[in-house]
N, C-alpha and C. Protein backbone atom coordinates (compact mmCIF):
# COMPACT_ATOMS: atom_id res chain seq x y z
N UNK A 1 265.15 173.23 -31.22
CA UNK A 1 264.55 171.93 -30.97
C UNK A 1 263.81 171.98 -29.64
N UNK A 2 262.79 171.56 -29.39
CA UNK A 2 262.03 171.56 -28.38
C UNK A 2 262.21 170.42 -27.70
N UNK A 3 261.85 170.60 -25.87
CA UNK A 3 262.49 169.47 -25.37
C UNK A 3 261.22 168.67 -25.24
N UNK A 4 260.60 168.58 -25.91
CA UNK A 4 259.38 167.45 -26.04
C UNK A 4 260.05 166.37 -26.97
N UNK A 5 261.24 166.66 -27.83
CA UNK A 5 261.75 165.44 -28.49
C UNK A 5 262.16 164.70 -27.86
N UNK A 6 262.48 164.57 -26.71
CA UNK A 6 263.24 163.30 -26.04
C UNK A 6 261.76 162.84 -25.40
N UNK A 7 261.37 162.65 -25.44
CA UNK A 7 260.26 162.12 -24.79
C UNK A 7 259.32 160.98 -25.99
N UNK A 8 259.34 161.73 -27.43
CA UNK A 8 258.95 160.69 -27.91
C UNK A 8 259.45 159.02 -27.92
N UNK A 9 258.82 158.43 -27.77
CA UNK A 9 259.10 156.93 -27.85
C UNK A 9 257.76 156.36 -28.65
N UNK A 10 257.71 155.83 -29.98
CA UNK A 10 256.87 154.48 -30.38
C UNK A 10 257.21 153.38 -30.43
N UNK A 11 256.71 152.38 -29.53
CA UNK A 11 256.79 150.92 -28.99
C UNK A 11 255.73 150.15 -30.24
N UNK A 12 256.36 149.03 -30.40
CA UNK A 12 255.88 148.14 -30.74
C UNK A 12 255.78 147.21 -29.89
N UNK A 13 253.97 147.28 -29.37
CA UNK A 13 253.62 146.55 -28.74
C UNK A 13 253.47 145.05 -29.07
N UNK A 14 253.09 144.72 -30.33
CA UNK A 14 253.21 143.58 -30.85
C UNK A 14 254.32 142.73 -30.71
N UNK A 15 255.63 143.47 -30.49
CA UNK A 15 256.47 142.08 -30.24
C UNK A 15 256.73 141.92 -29.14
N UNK A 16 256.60 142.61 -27.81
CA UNK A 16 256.39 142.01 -27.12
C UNK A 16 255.13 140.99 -26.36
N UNK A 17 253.91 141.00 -27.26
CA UNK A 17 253.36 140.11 -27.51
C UNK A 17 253.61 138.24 -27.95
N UNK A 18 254.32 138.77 -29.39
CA UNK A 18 254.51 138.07 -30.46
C UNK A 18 255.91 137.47 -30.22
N UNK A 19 256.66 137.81 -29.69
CA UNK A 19 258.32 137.00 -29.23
C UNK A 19 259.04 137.13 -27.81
N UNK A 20 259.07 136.37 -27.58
CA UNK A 20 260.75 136.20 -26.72
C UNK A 20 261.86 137.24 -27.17
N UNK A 21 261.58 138.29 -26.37
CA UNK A 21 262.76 138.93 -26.52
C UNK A 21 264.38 138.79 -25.98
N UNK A 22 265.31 138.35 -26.77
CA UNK A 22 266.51 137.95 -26.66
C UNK A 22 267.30 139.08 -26.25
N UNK A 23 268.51 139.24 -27.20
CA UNK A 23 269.20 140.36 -27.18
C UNK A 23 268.72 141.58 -27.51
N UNK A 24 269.12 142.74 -27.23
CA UNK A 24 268.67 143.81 -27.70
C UNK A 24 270.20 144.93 -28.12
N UNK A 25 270.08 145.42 -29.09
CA UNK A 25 270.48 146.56 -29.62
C UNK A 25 269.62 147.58 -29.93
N UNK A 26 271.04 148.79 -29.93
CA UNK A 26 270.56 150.55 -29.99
C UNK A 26 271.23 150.65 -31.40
N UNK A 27 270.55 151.12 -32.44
CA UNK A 27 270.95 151.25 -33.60
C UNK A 27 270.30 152.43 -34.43
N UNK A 28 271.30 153.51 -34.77
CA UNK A 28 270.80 154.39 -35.30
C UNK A 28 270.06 154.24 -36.26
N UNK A 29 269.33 155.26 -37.10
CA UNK A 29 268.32 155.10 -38.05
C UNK A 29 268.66 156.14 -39.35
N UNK A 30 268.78 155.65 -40.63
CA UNK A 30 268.98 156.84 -41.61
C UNK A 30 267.66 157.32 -42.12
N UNK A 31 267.66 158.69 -41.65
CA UNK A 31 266.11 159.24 -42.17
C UNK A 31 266.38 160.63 -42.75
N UNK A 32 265.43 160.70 -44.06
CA UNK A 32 265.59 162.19 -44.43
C UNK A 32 264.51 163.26 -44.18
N UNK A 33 265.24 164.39 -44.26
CA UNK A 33 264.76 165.61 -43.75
C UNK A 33 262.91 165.41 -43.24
N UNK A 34 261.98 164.79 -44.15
CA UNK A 34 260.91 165.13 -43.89
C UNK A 34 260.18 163.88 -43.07
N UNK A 35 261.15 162.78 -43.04
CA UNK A 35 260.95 161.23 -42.38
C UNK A 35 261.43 161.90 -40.35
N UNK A 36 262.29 162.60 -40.43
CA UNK A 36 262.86 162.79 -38.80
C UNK A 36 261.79 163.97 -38.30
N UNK A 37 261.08 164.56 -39.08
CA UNK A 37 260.36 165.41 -38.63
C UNK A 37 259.18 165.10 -38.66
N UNK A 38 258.78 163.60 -39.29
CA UNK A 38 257.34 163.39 -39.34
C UNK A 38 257.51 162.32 -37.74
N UNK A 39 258.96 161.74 -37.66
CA UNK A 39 258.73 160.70 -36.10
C UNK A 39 258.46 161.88 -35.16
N UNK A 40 259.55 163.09 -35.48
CA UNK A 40 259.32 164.26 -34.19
C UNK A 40 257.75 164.55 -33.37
N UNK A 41 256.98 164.22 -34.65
CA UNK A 41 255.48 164.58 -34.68
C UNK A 41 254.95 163.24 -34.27
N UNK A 42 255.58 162.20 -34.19
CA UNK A 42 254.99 160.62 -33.34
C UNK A 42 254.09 160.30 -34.71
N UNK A 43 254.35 160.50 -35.58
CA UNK A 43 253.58 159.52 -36.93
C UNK A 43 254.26 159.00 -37.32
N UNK A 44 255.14 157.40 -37.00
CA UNK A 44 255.09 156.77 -37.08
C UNK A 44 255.14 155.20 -36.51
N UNK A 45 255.26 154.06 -37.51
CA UNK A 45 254.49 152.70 -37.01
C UNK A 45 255.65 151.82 -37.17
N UNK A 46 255.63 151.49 -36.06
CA UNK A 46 256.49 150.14 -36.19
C UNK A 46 255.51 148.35 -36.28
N UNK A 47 254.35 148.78 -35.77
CA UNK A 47 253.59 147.18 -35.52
C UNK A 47 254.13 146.36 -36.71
N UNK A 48 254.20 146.15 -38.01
CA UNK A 48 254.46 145.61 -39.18
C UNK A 48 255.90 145.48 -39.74
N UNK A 49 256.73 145.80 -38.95
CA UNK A 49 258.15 145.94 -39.37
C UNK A 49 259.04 145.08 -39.04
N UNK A 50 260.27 145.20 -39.78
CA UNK A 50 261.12 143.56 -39.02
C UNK A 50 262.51 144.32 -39.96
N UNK A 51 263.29 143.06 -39.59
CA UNK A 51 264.90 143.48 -40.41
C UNK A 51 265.77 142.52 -40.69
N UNK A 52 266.21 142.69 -41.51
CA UNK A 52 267.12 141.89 -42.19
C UNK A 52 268.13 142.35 -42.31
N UNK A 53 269.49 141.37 -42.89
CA UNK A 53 271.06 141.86 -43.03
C UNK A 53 271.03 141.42 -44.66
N UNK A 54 271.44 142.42 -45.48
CA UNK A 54 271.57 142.67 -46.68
C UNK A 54 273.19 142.99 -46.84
N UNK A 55 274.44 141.97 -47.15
CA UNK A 55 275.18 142.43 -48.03
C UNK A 55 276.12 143.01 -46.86
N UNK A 56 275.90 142.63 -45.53
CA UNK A 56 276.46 143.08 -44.31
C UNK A 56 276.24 144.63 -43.59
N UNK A 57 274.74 144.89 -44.03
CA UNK A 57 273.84 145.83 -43.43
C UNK A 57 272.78 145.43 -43.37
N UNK A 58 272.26 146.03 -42.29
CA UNK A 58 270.64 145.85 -41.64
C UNK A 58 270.27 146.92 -42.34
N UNK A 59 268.83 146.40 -42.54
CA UNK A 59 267.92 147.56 -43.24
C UNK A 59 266.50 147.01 -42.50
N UNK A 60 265.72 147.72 -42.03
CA UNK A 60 264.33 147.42 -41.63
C UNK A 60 263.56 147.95 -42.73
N UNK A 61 262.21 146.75 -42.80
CA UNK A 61 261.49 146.70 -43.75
C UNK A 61 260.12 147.09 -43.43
N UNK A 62 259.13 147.52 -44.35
CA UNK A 62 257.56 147.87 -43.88
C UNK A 62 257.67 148.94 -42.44
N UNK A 63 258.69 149.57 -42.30
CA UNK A 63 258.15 150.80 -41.26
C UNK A 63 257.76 152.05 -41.84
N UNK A 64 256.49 152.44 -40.96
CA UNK A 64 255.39 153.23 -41.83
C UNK A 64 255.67 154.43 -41.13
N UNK A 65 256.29 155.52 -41.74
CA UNK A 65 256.24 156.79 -41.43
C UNK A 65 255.51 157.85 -41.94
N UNK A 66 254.83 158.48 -41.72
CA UNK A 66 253.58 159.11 -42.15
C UNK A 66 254.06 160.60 -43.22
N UNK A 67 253.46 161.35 -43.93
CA UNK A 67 253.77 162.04 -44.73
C UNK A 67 253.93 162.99 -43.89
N UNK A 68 255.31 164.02 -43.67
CA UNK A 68 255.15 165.36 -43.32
C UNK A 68 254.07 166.46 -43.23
N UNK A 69 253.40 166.91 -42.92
CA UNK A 69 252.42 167.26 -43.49
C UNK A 69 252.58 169.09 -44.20
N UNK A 70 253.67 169.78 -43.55
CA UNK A 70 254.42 170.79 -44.41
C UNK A 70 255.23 170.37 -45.51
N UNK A 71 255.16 169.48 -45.77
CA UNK A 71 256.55 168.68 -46.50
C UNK A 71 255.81 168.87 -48.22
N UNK A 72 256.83 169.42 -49.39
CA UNK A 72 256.38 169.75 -50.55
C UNK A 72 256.41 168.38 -51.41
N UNK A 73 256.16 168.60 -52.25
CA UNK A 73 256.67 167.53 -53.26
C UNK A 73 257.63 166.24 -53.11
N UNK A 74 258.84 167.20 -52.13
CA UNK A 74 260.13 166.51 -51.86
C UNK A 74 259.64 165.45 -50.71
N UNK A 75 257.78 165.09 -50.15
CA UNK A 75 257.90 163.96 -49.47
C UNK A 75 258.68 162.86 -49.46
N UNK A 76 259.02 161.89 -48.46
CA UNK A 76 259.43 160.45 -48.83
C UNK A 76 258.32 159.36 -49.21
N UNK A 77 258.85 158.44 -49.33
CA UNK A 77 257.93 156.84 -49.34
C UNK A 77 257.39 156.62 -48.05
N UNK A 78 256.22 156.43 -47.98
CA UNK A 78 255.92 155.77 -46.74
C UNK A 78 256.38 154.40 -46.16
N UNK A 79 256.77 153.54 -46.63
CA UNK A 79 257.72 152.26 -46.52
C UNK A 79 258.52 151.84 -47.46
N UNK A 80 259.58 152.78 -47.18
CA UNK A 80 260.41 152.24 -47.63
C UNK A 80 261.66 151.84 -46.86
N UNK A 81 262.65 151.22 -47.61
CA UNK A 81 263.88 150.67 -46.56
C UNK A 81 264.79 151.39 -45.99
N UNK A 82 264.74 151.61 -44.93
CA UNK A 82 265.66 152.23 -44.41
C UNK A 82 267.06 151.41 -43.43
N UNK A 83 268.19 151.84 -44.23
CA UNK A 83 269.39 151.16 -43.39
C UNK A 83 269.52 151.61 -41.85
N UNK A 84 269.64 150.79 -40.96
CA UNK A 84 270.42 150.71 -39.52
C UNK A 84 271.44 150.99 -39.78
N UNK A 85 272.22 151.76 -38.59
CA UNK A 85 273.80 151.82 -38.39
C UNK A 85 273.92 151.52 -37.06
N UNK A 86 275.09 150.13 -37.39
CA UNK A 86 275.47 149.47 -36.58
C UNK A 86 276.91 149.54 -36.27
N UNK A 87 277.75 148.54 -35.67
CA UNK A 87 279.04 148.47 -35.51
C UNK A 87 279.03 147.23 -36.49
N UNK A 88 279.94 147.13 -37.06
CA UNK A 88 280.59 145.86 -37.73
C UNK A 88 279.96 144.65 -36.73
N UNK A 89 281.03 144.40 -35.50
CA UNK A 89 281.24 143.78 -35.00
C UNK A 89 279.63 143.28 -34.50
N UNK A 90 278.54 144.52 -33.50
CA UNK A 90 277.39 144.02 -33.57
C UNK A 90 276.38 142.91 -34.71
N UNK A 91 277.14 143.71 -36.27
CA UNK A 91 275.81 143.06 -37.06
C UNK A 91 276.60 141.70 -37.80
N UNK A 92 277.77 141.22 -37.39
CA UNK A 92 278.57 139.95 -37.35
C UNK A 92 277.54 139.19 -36.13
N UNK A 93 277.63 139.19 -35.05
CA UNK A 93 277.08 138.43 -33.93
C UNK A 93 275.81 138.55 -34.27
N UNK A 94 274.83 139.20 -34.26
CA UNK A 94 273.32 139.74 -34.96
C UNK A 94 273.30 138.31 -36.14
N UNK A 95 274.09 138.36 -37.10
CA UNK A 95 274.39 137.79 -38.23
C UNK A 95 274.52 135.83 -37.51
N UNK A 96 275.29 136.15 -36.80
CA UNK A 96 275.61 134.22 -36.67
C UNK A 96 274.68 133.76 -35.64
N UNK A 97 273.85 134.87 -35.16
CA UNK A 97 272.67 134.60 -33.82
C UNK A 97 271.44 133.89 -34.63
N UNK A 98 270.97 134.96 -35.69
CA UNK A 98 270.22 134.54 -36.43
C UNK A 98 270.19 132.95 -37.61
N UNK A 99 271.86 132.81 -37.76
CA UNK A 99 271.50 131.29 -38.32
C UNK A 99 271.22 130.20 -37.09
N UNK A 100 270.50 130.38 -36.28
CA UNK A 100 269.63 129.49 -35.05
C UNK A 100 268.53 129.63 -35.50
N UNK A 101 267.68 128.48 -35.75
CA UNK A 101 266.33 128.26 -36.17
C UNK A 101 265.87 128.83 -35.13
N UNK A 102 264.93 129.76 -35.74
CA UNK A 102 263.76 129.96 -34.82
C UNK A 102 263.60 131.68 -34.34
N UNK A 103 265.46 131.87 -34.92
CA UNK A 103 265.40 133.68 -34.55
C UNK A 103 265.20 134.63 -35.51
N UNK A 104 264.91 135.58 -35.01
CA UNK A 104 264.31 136.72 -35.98
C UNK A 104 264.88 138.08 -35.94
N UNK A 105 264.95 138.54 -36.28
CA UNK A 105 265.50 140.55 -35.71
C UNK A 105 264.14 141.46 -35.78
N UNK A 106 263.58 141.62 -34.39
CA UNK A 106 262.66 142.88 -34.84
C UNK A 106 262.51 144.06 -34.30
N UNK A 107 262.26 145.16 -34.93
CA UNK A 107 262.47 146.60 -33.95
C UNK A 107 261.06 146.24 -32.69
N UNK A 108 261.53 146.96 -31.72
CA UNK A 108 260.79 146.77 -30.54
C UNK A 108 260.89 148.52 -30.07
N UNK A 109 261.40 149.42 -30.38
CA UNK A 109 261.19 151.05 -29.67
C UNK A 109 261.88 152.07 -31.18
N UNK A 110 261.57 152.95 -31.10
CA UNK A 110 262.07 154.25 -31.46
C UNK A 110 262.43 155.27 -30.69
N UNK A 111 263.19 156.25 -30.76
CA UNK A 111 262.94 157.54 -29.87
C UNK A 111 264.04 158.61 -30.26
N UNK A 112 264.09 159.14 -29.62
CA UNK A 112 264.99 160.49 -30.04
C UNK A 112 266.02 160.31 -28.98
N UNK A 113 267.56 159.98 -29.17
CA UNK A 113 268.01 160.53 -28.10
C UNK A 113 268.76 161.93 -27.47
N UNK A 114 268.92 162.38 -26.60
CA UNK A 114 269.57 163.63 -25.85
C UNK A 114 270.04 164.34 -27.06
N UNK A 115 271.08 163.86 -27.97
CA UNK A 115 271.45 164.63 -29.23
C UNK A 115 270.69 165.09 -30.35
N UNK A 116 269.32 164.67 -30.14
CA UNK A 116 268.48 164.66 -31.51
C UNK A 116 268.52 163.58 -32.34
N UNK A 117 269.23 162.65 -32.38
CA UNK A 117 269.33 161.57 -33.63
C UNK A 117 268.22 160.65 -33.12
N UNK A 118 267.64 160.17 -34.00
CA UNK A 118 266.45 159.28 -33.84
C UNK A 118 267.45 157.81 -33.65
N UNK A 119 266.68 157.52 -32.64
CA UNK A 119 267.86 155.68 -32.56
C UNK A 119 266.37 154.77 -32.27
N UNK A 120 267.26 153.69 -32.74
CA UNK A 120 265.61 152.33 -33.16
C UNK A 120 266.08 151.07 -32.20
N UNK A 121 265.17 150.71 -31.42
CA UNK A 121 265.65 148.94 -30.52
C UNK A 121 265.60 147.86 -30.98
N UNK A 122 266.40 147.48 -31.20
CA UNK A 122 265.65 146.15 -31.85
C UNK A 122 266.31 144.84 -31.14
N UNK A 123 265.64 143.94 -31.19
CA UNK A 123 265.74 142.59 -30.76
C UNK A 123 265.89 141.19 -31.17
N UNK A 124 266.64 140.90 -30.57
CA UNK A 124 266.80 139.48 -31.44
C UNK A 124 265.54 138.18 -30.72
N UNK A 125 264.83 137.69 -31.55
CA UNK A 125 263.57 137.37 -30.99
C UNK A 125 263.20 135.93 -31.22
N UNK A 126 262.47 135.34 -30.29
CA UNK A 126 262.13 133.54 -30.55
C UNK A 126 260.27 134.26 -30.54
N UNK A 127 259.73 133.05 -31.67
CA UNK A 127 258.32 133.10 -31.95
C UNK A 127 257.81 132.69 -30.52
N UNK A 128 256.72 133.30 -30.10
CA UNK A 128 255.62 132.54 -28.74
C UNK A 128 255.30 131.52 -29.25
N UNK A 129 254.73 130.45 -28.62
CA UNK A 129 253.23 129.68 -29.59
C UNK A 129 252.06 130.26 -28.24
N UNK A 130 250.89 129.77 -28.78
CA UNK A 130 249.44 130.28 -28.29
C UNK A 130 250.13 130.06 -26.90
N UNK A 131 249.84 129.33 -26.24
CA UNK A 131 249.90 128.88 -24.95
C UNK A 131 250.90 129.49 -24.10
N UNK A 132 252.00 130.44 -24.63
CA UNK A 132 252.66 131.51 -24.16
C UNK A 132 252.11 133.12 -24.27
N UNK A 133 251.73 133.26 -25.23
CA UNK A 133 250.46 134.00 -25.37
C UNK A 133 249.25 134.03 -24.20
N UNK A 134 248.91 133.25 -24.32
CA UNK A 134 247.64 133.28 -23.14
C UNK A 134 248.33 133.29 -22.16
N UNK A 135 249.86 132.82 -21.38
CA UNK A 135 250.32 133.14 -20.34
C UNK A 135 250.60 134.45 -20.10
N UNK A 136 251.38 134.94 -21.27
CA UNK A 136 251.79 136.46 -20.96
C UNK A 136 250.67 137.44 -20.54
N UNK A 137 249.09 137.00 -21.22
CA UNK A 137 247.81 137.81 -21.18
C UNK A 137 247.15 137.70 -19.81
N UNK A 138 247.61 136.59 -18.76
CA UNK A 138 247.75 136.33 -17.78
C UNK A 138 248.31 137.36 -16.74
N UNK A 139 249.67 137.59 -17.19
CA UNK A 139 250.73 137.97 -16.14
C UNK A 139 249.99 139.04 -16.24
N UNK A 140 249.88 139.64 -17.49
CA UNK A 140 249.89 141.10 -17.54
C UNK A 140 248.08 141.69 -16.99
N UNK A 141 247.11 140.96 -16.47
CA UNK A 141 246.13 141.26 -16.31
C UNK A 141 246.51 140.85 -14.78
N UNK A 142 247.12 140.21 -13.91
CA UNK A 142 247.74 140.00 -12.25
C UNK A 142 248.39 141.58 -12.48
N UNK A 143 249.38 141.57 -13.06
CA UNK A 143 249.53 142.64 -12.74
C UNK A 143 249.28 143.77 -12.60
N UNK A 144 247.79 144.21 -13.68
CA UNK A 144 247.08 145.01 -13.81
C UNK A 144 246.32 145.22 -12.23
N UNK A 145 245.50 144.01 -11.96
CA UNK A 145 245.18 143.85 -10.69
C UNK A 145 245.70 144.13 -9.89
N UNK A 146 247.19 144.06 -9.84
CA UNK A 146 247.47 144.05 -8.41
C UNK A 146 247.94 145.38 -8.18
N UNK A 147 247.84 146.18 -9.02
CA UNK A 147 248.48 147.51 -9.21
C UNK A 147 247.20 148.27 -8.84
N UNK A 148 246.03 147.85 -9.45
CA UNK A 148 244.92 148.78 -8.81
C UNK A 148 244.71 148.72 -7.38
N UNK A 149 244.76 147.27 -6.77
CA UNK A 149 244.59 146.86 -5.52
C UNK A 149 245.76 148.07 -4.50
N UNK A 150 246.75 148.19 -4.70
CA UNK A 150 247.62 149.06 -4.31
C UNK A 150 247.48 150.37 -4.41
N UNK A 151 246.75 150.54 -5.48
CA UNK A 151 246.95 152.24 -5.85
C UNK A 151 245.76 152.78 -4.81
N UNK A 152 244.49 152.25 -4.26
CA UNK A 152 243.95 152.85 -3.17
C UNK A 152 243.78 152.03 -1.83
N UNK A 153 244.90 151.52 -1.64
CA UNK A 153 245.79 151.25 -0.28
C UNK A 153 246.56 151.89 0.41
């Protein structure tokens, strides 16, 4: 294994756009053989993805992992569902957080950790409306500024 795997990370920039990020959990990811070697390679997408509790498991939905590209016949689906592994106890609280109007569960990172296992972030999330939006597009352009202003100071 090469140590360029810990380094991958794909962010979904969109939700921190798109929500209030609440709580956050580290939750492993079940992927097969040609799905962990196509993230190794950073092809894949989280922008479109979200999760739900099915039956007292999380499964994230619409995450787009790209075709292996050595990979035979035996490819996977490009979106299909893949279960989270959680603790009980996490996807109970996850579970009674979400009957609050207004919350959502959505992955927010991927990455590889130290062991090799791919682990996914996800968040428990409140919708923006516009006018938080245009604030955040705010902060984040001050801060852009003020970071250049510094960098040849």
């Amino acid at each position: 294994m090469a140590t360029l795997d810990k380094d991958i990370i794909i962010k979904n920039r969109k939700a921190e756009f798109e929500y209030f990020l609440l709580d956050k959990f580290k939750a492993g990811i079940m992927l097969t053989g040609t799905e962990i070697k196509s993230v190794r390679a950073g092809k894949a997408n989280l922008s479109d993805a979200y999760c739900i509790i099915k039956n007292g498991e999380v499964w994230i939905i619409n995450f787009h992992i790209a075709h292996y590209t050595a990979g035979s016949y035996n490819n996977h689906e490009l979106k299909r569902e893949r279960k989270l592994l959680l603790n009980k106890k996490e996807i109970n609280k996850i579970e009674s957080k979400l009957k609050e109007k207004g919350l959502t569960l959505v992955p927010c990172e991927l990455f590889i950790n130290e062991r090799g296992y791919a682990k996914i972030l996800i968040s428990l999330a409140k919708g923006k409306k516009y006018y938080d939006k245009r604030e955040s597009i705010k902060d984040k352009d001050l801060k852009r500024d003020s970071e250049r202003l510094t960098k040849y100071y």
